[in-house]
C-alpha atoms as a PDB file:
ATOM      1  CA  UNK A   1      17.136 -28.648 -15.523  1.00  0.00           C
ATOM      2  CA  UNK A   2      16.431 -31.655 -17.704  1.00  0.00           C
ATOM      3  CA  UNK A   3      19.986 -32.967 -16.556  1.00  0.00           C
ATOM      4  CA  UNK A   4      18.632 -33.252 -12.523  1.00  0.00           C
ATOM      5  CA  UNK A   5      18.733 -36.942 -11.448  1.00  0.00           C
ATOM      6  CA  UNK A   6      14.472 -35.896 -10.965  1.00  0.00           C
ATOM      7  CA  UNK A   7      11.995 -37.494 -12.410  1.00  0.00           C
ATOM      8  CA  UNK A   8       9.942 -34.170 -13.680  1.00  0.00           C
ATOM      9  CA  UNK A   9       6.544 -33.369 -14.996  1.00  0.00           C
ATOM     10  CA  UNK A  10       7.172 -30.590 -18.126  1.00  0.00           C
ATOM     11  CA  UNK A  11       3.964 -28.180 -18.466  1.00  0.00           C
ATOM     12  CA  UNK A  12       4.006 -26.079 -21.067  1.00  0.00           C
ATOM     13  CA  UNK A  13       1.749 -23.237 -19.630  1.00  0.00           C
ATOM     14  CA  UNK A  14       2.375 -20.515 -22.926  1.00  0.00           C
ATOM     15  CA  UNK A  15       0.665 -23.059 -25.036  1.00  0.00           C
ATOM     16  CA  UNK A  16      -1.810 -24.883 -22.522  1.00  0.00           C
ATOM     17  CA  UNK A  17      -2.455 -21.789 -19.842  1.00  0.00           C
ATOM     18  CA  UNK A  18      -3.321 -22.983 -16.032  1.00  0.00           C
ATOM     19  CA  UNK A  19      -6.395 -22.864 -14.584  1.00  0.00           C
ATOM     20  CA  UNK A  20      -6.880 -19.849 -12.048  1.00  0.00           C
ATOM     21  CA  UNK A  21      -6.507 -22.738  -9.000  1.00  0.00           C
ATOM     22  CA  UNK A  22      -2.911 -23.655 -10.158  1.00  0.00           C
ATOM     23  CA  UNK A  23      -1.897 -20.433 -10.016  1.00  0.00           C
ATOM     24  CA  UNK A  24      -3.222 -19.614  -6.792  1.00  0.00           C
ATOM     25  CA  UNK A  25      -1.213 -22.604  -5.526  1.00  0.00           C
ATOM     26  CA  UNK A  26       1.917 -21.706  -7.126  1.00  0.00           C
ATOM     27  CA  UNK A  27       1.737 -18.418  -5.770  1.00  0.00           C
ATOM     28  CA  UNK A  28       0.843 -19.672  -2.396  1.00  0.00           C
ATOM     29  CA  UNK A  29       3.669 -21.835  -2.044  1.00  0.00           C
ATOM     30  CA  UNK A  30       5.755 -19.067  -3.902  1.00  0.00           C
ATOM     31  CA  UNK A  31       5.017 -16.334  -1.028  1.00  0.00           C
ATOM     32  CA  UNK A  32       2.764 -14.436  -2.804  1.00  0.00           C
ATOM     33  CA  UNK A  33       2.649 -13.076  -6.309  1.00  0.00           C
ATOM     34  CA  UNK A  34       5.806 -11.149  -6.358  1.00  0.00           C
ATOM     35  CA  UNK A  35       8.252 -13.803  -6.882  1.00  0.00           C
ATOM     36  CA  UNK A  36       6.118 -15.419  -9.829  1.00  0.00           C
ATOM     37  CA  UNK A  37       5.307 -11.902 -11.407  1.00  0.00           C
ATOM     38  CA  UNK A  38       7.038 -11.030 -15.116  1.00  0.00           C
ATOM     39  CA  UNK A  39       7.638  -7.742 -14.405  1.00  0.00           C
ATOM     40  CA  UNK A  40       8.672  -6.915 -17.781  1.00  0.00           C
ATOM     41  CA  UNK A  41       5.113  -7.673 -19.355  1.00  0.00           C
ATOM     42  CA  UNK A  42       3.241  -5.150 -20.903  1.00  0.00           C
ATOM     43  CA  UNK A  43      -0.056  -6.001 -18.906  1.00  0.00           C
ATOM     44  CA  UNK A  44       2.442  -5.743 -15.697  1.00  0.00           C
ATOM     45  CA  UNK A  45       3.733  -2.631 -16.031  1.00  0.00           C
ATOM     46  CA  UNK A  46       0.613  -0.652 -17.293  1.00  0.00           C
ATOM     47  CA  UNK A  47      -1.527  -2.036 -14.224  1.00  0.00           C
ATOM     48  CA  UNK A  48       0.828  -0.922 -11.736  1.00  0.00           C
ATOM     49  CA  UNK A  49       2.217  -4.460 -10.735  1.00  0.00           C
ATOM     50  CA  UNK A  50       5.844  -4.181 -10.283  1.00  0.00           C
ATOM     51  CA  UNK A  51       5.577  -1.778  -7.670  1.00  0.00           C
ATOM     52  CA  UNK A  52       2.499  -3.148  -6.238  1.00  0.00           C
ATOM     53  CA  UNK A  53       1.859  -6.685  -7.089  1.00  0.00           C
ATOM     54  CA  UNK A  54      -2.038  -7.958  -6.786  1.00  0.00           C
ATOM     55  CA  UNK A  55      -3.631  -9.783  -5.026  1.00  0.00           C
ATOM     56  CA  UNK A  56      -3.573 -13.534  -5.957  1.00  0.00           C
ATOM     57  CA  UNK A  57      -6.966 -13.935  -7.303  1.00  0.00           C
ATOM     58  CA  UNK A  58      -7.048 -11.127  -9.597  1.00  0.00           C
ATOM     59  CA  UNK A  59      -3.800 -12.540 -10.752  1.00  0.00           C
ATOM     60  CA  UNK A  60      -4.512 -15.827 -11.084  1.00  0.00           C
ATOM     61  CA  UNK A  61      -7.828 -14.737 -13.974  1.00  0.00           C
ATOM     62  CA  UNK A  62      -5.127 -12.360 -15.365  1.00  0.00           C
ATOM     63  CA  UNK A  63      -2.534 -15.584 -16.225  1.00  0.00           C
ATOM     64  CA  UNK A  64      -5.322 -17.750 -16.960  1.00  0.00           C
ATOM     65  CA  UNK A  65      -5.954 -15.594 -19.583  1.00  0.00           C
ATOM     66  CA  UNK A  66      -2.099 -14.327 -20.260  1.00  0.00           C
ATOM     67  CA  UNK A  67       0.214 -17.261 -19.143  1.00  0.00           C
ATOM     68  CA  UNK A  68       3.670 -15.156 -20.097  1.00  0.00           C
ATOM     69  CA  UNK A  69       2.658 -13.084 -16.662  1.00  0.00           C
ATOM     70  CA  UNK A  70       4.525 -15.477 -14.954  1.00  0.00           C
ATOM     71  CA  UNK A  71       8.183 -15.875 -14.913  1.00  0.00           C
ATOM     72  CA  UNK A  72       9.546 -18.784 -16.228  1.00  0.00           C
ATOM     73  CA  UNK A  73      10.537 -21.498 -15.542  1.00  0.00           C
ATOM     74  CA  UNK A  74       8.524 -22.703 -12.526  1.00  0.00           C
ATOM     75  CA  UNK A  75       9.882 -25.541 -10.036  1.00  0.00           C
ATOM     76  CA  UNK A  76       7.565 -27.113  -7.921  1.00  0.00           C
ATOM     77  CA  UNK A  77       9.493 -30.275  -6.232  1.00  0.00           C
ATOM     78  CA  UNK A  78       8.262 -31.664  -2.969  1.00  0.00           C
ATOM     79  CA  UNK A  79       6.412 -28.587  -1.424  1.00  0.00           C
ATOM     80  CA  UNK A  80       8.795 -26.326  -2.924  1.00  0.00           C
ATOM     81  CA  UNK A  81       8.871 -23.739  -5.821  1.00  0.00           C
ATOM     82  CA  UNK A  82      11.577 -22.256  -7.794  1.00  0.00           C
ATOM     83  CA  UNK A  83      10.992 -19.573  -9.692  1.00  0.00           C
ATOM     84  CA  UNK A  84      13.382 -18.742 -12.844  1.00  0.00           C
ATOM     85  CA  UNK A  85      16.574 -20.101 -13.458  1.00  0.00           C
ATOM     86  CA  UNK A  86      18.593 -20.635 -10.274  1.00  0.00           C
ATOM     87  CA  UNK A  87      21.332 -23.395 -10.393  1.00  0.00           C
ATOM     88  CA  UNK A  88      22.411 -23.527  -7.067  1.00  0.00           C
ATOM     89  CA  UNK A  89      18.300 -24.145  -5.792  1.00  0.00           C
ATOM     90  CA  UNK A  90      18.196 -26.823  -8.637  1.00  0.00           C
ATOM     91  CA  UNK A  91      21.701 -28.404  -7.253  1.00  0.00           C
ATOM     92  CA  UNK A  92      20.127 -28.091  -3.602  1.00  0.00           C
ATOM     93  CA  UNK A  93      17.094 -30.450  -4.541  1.00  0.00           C
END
């Protein structure tokens, strides 16, 4: 990613967590919370939320108080999000 011709903003979110809001967002312009769910967390799997992800609030407290719930990396370039690693969305921007 760092070799885009983008000028981008790193946020470290597993050592500074976002605030509920930014998550919201994210998962807003994401679709919902599906795409930006880890589905192989702990916390995921033992609430139910692979097979029935919730609804954004209640995930948005959850991350701000677990940021690995979300998958990594997150892309969020001119009113669009990527979520993971996905060359050919990254060679589309």
């Amino acid at each position: 990613m760092r070799k885009l011709p983008l000028e981008l903003t790193e946020i470290d979110y597993a050592r500074k967590p976002l605030d509920a809001a930014t998550v919201e967002d994210i998962v807003k312009q994401a679709g919902g919370v599906g795409p930006v769910l880890n589905t192989r967390h702990a916390t995921a799997k033992e609430k139910g939320w692979v097979a029935k992800p919730p609804p954004a609030a209640e995930f948005a407290k959850a991350v701000a108080r677990e940021p690995n719930l979300l998958r990594r990396p997150i892309l969020v370039a001119g009113g669009k999000v990527i979520i993971g690693f996905d060359r050919a969305a990254y060679a589309a921007l």
